[in-house]
N, C-alpha and C. Protein backbone atom coordinates (compact mmCIF):
# COMPACT_ATOMS: atom_id res chain seq x y z
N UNK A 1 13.20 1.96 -85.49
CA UNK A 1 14.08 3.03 -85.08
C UNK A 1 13.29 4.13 -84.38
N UNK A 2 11.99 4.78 -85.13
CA UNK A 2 11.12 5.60 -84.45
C UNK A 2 10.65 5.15 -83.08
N UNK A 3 10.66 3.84 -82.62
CA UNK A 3 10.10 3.26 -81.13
C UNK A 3 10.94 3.43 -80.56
N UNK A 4 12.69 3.29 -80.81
CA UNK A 4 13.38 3.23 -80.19
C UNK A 4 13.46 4.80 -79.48
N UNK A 5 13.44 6.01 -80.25
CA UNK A 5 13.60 7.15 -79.98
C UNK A 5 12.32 7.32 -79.11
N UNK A 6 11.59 6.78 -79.06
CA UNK A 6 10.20 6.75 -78.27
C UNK A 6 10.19 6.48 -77.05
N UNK A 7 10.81 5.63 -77.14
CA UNK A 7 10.91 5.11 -75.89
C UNK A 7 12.45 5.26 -75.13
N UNK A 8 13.28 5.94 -75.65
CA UNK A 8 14.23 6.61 -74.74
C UNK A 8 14.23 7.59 -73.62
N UNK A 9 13.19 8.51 -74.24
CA UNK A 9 13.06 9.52 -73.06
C UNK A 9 12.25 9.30 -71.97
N UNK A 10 11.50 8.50 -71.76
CA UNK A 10 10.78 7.90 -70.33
C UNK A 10 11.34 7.37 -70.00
N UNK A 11 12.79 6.48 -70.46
CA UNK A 11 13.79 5.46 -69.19
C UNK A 11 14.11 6.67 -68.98
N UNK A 12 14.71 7.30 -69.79
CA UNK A 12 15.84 8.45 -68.47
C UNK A 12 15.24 9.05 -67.61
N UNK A 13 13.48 9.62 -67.78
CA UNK A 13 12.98 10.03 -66.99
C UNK A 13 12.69 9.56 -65.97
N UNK A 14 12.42 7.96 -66.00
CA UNK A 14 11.76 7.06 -64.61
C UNK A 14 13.24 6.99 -64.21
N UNK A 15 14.29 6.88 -64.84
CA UNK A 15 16.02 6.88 -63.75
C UNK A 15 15.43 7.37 -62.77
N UNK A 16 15.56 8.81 -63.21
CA UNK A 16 16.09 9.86 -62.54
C UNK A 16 15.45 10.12 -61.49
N UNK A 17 13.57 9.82 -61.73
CA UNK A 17 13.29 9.88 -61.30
C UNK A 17 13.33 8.78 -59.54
N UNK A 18 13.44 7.52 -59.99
CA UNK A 18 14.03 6.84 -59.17
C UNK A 18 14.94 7.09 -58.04
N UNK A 19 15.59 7.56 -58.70
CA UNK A 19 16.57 7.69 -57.81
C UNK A 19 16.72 8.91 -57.22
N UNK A 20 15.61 9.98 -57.21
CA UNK A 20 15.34 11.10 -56.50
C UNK A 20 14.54 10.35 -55.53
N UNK A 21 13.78 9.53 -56.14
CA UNK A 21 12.93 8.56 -54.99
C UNK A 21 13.83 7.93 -53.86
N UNK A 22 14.67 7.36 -54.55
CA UNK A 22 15.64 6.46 -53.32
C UNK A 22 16.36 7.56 -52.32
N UNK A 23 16.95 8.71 -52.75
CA UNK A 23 17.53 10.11 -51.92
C UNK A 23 16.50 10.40 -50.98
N UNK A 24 15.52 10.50 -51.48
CA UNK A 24 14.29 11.27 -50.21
C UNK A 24 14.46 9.99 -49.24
N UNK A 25 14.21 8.91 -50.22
CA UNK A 25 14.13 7.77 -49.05
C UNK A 25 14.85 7.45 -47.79
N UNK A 26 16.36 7.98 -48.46
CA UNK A 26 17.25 7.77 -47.54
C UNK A 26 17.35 7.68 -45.85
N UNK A 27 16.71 9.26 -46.05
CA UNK A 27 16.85 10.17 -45.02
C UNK A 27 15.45 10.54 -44.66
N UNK A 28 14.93 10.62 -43.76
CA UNK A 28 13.81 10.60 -43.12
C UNK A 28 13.60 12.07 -42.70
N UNK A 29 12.48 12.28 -43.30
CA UNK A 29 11.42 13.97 -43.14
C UNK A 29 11.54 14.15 -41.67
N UNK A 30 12.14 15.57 -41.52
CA UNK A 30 12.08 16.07 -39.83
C UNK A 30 10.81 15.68 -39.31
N UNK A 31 9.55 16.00 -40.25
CA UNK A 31 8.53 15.55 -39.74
C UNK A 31 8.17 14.67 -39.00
N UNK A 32 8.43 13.00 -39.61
CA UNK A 32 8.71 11.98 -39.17
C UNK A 32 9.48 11.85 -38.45
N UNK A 33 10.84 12.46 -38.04
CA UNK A 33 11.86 12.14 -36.88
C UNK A 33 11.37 13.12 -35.43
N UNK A 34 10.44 14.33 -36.05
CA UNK A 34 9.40 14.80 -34.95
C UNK A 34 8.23 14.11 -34.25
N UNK A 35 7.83 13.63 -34.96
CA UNK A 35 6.55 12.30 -34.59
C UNK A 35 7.04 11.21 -34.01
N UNK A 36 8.61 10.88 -34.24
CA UNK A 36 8.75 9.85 -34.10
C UNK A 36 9.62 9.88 -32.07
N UNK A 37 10.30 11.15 -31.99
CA UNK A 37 10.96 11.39 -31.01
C UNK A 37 9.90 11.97 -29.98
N UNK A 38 8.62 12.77 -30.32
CA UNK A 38 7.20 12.65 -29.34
C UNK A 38 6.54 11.22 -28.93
N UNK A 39 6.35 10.22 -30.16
CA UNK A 39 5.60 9.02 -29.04
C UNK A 39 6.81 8.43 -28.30
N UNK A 40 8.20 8.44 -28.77
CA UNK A 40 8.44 8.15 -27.14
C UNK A 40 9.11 9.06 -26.34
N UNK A 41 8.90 10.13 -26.29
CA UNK A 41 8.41 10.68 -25.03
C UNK A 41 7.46 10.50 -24.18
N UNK A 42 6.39 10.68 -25.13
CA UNK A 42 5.28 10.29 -24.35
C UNK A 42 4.87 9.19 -24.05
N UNK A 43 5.60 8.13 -24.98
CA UNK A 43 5.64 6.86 -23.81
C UNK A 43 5.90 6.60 -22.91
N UNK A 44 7.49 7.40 -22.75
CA UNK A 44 8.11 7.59 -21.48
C UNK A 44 7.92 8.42 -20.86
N UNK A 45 6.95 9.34 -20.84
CA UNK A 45 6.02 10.37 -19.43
C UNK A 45 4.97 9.21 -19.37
N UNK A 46 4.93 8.56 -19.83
CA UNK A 46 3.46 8.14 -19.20
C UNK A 46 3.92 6.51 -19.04
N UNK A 47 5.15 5.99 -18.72
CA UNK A 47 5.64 4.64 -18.17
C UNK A 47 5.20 3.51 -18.74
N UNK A 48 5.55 3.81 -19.77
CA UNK A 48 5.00 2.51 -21.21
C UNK A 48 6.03 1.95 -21.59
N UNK A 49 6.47 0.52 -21.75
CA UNK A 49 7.55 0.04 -22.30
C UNK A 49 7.57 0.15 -23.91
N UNK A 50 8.24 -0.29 -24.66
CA UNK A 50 8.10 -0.62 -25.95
C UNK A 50 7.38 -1.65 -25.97
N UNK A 51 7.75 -2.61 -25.48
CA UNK A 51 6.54 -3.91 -25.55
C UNK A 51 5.51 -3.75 -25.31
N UNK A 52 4.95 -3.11 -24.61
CA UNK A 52 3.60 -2.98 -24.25
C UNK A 52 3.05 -1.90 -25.19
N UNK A 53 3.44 -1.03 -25.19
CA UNK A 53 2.83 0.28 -26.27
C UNK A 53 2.81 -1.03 -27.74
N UNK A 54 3.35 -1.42 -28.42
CA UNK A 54 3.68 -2.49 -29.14
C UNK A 54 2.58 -3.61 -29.21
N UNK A 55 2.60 -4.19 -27.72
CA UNK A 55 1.20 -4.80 -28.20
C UNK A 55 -0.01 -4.52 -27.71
N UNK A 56 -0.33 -3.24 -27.84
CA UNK A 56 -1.22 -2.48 -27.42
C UNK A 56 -1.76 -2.30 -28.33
N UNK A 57 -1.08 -2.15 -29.28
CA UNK A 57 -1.67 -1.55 -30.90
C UNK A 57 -1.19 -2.24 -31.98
N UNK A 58 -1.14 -3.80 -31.45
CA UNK A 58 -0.76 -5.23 -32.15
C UNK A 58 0.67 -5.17 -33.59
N UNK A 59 1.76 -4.26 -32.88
CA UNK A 59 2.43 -4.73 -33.88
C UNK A 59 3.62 -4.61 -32.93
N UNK A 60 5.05 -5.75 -33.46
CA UNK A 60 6.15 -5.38 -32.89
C UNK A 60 6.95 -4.67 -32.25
N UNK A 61 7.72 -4.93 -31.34
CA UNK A 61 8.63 -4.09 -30.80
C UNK A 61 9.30 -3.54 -31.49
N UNK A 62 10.32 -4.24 -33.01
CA UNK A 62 10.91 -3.96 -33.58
C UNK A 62 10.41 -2.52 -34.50
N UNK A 63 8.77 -2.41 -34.74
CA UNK A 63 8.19 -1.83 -35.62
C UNK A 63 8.16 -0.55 -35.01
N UNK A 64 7.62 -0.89 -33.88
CA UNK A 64 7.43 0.73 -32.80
C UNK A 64 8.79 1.26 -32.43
N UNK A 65 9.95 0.81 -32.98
CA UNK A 65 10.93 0.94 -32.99
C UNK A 65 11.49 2.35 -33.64
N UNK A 66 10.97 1.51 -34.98
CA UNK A 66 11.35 1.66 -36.28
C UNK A 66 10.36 3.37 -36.34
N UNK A 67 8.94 3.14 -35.54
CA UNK A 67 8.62 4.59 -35.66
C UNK A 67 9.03 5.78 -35.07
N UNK A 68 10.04 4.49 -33.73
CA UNK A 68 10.22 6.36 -33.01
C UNK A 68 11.31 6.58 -33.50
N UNK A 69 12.25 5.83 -33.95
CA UNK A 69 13.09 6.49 -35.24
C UNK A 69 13.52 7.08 -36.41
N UNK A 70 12.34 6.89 -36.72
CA UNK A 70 11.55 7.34 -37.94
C UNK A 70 12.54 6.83 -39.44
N UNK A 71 12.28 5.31 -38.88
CA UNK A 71 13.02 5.02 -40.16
C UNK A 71 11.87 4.11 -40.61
N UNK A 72 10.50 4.37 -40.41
CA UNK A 72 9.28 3.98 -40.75
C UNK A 72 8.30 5.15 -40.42
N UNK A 73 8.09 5.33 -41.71
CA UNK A 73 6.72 6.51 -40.97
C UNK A 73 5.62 5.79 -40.56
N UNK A 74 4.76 6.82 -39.70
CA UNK A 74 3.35 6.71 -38.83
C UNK A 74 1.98 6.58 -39.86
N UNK A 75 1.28 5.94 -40.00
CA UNK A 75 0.28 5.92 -40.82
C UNK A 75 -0.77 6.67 -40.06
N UNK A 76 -1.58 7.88 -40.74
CA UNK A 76 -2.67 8.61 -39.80
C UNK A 76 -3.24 7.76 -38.74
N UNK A 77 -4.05 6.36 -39.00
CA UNK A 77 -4.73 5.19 -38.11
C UNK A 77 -3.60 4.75 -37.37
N UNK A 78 -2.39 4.53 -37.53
CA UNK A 78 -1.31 3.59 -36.46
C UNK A 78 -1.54 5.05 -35.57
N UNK A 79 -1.14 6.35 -36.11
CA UNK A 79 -0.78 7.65 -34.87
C UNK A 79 -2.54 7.76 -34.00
N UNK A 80 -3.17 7.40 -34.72
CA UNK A 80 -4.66 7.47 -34.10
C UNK A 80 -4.48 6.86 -32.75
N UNK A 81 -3.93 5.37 -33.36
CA UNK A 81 -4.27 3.74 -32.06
C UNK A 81 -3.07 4.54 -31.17
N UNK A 82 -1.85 4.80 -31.27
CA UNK A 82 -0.77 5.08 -30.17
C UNK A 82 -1.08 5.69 -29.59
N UNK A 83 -1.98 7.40 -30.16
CA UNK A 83 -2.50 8.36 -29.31
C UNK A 83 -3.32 7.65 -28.00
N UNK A 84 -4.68 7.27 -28.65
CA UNK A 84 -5.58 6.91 -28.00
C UNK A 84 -4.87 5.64 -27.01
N UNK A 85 -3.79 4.51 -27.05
CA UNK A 85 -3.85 3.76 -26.09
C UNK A 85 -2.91 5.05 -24.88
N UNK A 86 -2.09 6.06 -25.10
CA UNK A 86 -1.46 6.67 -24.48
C UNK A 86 -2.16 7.95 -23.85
N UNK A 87 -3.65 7.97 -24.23
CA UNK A 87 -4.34 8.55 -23.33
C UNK A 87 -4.15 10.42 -23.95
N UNK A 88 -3.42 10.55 -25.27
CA UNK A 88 -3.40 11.91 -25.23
C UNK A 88 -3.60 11.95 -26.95
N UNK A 89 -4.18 13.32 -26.97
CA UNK A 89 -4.73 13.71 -28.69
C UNK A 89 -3.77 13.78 -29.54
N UNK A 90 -4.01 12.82 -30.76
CA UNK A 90 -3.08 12.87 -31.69
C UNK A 90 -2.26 14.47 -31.80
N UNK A 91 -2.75 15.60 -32.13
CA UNK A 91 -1.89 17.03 -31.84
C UNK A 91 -0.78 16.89 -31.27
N UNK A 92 -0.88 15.84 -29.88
CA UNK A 92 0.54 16.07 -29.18
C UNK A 92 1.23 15.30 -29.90
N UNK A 93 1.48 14.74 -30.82
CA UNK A 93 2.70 14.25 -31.16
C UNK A 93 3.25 15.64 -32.30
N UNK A 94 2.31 16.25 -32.41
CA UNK A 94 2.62 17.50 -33.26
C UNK A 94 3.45 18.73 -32.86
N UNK A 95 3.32 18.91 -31.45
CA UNK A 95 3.27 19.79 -30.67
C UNK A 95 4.94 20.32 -30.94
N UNK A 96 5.28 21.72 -31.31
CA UNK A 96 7.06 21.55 -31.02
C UNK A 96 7.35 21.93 -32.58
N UNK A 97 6.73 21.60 -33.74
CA UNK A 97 7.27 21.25 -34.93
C UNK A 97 6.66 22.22 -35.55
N UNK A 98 8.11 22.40 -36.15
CA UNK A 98 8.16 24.19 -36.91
C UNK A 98 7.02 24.23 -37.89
N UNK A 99 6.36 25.44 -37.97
CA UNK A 99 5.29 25.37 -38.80
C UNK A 99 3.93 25.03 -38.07
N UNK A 100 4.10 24.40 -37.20
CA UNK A 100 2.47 23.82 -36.87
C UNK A 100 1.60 24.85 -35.69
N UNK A 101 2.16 25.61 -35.50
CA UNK A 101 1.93 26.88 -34.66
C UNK A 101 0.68 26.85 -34.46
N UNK A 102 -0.12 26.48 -33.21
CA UNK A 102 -1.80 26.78 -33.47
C UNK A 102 -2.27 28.57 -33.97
N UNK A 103 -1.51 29.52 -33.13
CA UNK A 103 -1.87 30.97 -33.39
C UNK A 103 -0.90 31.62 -32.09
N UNK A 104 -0.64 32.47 -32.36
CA UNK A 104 -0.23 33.46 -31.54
C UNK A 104 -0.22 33.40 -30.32
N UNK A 105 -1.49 33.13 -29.51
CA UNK A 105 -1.77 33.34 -28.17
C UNK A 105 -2.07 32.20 -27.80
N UNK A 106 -1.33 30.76 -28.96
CA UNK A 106 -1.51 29.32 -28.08
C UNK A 106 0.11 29.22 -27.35
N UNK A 107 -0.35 28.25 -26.00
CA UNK A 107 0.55 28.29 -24.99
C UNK A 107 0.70 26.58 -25.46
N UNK A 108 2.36 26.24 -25.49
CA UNK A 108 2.25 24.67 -25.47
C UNK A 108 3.54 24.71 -24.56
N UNK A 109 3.13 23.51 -23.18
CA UNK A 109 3.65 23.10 -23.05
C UNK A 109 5.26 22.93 -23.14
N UNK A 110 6.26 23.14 -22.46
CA UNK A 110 7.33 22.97 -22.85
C UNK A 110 7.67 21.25 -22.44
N UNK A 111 9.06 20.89 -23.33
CA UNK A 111 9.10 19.58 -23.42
C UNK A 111 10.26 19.47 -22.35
N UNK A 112 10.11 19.11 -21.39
CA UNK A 112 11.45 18.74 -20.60
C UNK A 112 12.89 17.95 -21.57
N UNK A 113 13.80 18.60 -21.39
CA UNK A 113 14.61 17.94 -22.43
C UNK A 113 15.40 17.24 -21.51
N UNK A 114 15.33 16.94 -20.48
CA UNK A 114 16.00 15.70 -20.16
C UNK A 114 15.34 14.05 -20.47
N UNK A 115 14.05 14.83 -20.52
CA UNK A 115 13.11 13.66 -21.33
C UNK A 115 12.84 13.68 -22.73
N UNK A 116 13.39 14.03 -22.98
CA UNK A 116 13.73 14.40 -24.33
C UNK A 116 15.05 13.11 -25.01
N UNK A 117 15.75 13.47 -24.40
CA UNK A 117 17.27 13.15 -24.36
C UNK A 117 17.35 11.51 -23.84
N UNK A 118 16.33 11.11 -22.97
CA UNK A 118 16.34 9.91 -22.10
C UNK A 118 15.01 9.04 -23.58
N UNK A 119 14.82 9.72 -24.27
CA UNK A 119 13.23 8.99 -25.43
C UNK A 119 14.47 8.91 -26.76
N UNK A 120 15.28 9.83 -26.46
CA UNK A 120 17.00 9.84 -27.81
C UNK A 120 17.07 8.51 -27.96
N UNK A 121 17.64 7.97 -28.99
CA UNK A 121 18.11 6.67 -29.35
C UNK A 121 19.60 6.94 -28.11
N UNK A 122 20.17 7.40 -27.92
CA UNK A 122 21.67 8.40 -27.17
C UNK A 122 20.90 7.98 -26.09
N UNK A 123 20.25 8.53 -25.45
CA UNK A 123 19.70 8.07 -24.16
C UNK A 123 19.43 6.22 -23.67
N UNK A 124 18.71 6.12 -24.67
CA UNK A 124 18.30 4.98 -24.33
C UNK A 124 19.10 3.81 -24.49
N UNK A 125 20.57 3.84 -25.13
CA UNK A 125 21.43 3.68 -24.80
C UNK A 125 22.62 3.65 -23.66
N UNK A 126 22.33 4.79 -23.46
CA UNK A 126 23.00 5.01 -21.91
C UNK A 126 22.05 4.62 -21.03
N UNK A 127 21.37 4.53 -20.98
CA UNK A 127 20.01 3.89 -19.79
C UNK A 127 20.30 2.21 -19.83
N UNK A 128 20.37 1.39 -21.12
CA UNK A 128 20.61 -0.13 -21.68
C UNK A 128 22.08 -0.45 -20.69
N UNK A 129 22.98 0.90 -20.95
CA UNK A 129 24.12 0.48 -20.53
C UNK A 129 24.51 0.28 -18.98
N UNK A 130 23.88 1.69 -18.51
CA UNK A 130 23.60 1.92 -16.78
C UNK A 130 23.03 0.72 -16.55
N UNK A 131 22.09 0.01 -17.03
CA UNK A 131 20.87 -0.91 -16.22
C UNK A 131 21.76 -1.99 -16.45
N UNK A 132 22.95 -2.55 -16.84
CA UNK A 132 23.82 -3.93 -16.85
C UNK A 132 24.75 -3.92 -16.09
N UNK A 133 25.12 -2.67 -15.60
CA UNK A 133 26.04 -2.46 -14.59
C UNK A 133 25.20 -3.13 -13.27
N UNK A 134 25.96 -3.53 -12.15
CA UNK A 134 25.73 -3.73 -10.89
C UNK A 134 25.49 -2.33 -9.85
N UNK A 135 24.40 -1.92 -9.08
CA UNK A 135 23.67 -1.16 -8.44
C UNK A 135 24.79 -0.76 -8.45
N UNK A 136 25.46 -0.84 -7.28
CA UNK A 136 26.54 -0.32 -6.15
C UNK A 136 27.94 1.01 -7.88
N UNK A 137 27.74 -0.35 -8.73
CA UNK A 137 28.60 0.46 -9.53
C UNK A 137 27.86 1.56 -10.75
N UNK A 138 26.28 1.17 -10.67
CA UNK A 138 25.88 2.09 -11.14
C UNK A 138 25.36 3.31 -10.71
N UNK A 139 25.81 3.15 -9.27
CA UNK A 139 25.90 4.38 -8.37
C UNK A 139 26.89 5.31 -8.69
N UNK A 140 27.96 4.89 -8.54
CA UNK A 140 29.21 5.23 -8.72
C UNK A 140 29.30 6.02 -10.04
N UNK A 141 29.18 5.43 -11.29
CA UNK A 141 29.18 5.93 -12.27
C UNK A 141 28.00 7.28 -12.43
N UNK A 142 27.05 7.10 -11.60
CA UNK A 142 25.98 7.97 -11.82
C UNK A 142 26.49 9.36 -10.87
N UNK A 143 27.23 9.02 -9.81
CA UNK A 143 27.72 9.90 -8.93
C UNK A 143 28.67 10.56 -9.82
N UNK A 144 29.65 9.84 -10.76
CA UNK A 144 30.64 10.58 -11.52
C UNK A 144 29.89 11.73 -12.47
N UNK A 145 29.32 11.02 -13.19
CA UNK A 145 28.30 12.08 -14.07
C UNK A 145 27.94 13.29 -13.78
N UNK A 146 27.11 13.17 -12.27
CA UNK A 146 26.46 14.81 -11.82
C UNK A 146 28.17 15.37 -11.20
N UNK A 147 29.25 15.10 -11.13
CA UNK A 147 30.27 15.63 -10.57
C UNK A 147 30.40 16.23 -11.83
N UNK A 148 31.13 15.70 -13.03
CA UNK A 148 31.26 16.25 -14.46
C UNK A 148 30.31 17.23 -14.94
N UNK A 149 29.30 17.18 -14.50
CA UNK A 149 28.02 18.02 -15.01
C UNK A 149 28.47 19.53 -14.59
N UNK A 150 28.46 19.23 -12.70
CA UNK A 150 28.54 20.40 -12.07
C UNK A 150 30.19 21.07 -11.95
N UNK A 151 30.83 20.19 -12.24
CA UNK A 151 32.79 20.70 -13.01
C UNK A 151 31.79 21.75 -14.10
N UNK A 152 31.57 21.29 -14.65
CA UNK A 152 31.31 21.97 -16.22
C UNK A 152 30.51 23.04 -16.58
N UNK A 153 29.36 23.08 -15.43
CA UNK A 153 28.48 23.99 -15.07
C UNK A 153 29.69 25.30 -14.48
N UNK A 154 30.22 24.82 -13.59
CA UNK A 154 31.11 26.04 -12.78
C UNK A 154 32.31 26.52 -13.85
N UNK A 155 32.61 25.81 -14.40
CA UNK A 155 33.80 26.18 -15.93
C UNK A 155 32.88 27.09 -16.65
N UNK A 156 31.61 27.09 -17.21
CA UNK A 156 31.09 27.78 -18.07
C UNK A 156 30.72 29.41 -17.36
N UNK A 157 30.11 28.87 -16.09
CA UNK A 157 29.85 29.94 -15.69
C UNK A 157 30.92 31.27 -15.03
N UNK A 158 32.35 30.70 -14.43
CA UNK A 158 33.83 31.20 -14.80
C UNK A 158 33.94 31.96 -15.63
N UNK A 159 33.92 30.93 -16.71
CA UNK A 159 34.05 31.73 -18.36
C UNK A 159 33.64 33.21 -18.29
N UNK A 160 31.87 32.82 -18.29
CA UNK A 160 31.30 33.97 -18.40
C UNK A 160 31.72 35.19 -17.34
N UNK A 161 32.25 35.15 -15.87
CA UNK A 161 32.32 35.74 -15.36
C UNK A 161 33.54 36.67 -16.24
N UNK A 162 35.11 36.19 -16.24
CA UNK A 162 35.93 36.57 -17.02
C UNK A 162 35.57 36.90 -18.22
N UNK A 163 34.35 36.82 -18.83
CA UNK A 163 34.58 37.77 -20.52
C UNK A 163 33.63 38.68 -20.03
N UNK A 164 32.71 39.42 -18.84
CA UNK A 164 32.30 40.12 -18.38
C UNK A 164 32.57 40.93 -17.68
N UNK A 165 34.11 40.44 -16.76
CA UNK A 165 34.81 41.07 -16.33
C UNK A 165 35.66 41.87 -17.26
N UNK A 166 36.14 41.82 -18.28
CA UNK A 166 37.34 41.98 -18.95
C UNK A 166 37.11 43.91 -19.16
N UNK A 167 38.13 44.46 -19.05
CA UNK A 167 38.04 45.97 -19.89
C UNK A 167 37.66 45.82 -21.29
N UNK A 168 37.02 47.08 -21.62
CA UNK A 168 36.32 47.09 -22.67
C UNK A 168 37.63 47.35 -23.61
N UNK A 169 37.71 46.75 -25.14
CA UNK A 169 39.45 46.92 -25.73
C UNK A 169 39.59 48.63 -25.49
N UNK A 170 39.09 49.23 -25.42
CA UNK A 170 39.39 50.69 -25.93
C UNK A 170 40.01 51.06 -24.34
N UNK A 171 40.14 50.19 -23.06
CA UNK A 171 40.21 50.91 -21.80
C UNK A 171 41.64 49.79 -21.76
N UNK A 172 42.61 50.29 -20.90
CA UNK A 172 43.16 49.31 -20.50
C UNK A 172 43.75 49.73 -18.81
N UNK A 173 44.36 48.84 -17.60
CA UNK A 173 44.47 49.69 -16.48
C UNK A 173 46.35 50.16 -16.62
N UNK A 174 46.11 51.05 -15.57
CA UNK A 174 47.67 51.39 -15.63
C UNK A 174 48.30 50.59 -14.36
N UNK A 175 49.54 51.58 -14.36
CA UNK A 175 50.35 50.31 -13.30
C UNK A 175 49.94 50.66 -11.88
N UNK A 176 48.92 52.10 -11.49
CA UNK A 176 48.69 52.18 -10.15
C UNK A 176 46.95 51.85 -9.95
N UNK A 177 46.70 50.69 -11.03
CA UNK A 177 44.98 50.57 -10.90
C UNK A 177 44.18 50.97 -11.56
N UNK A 178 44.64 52.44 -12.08
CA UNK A 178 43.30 53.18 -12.75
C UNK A 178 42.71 52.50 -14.16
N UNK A 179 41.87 53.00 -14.51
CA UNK A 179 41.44 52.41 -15.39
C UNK A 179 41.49 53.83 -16.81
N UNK A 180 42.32 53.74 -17.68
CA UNK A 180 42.27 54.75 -18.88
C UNK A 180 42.16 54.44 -20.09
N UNK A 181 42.22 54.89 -20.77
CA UNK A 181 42.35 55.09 -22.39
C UNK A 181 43.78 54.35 -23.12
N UNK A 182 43.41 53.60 -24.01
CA UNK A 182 44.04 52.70 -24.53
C UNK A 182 44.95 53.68 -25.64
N UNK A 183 43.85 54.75 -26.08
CA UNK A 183 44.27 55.36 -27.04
C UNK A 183 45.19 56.65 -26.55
N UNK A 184 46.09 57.22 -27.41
CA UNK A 184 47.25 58.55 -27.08
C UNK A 184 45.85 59.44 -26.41
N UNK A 185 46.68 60.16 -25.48
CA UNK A 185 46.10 61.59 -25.06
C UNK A 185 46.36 62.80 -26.43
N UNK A 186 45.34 63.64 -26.40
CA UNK A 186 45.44 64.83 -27.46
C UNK A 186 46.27 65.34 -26.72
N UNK A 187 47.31 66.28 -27.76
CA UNK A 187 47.52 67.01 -26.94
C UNK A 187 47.21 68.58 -27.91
């Protein structure tokens, strides 16, 4: 009976603990989804396929996958080999991520976020999808896009004109133009 009471409170503890294990697991450390959304960028500034970055540093497509998604973390030596076959210091995959601030008066780089967006799982999707289309129609579709862009650009910037234009609430105009007081005159 005394073993039994003995040994109750370390199962509940390894539960629990467990399964705080499996929660973290779930969901992947910004860290890792930071590391993981820099090498491919910088794969893709520097015109590296997945396959090739992949067997560059002898492991799968599927795997180098899995890192820039960060549903596998980077081992210090794997981020070593990617750096070095991609020609830039492990740091840059750091670069961007809250906390890692070199000092005050360091200048980094800004990240183009259309390359940003094009290294996205979202991107690279729409890139998979564009590239099965036929030229002529992936013209077309690409022509629609920057039309929607620049619709949307001129809607926003509208907007802003009209809530900049507007009287301030306290002013409102009268019926011959002027511009007065919302509020009674003293008298």
């Amino acid at each position: 009976m005394q073993n039994e009471k003995a040994f109750s409170g370390p199962k509940r503890s390894v539960r629990f603990q467990t399964r705080a294990k499996l929660e973290r697991e779930s969901s992947p450390h910004p860290a890792d989804q930071h590391v993981g959304r820099q090498i491919a960028t910088v794969r893709f500034q520097s015109d590296v396929s997945q396959a090739q970055l992949a067997g560059a540093i002898g492991i799968s497509s599927q795997q180098l996958q899995k890192y820039e998604n960060a549903r596998n973390r980077v081992s210090a030596s794997m981020l070593y080999e990617i750096a070095k076959v991609l020609g830039v210091p492990v740091s840059r995959f750091f670069e961007g991520l809250p906390g890692n601030e070199i000092g005050s008066g360091s200048t980094l780089r800004p990240v183009d976020e259309r390359i940003e967006f094009i290294a996205s799982a979202e991107g690279r999707r729409l890139i998979e999808g564009l590239m099965r289309l036929r030229p002529r129609l992936r013209a077309r579709v690409s022509t629609l896009i920057v039309a929607l862009g620049e619709e949307f650009v001129a809607l926003d910037a509208k907007k802003e004109y009209e809530v900049a234009s507007e009287p301030a609430p306290a002013e409102r105009k009268t019926a011959d133009g002027w511009v007065g007081s919302a509020l009674p005159a003293k008298t």
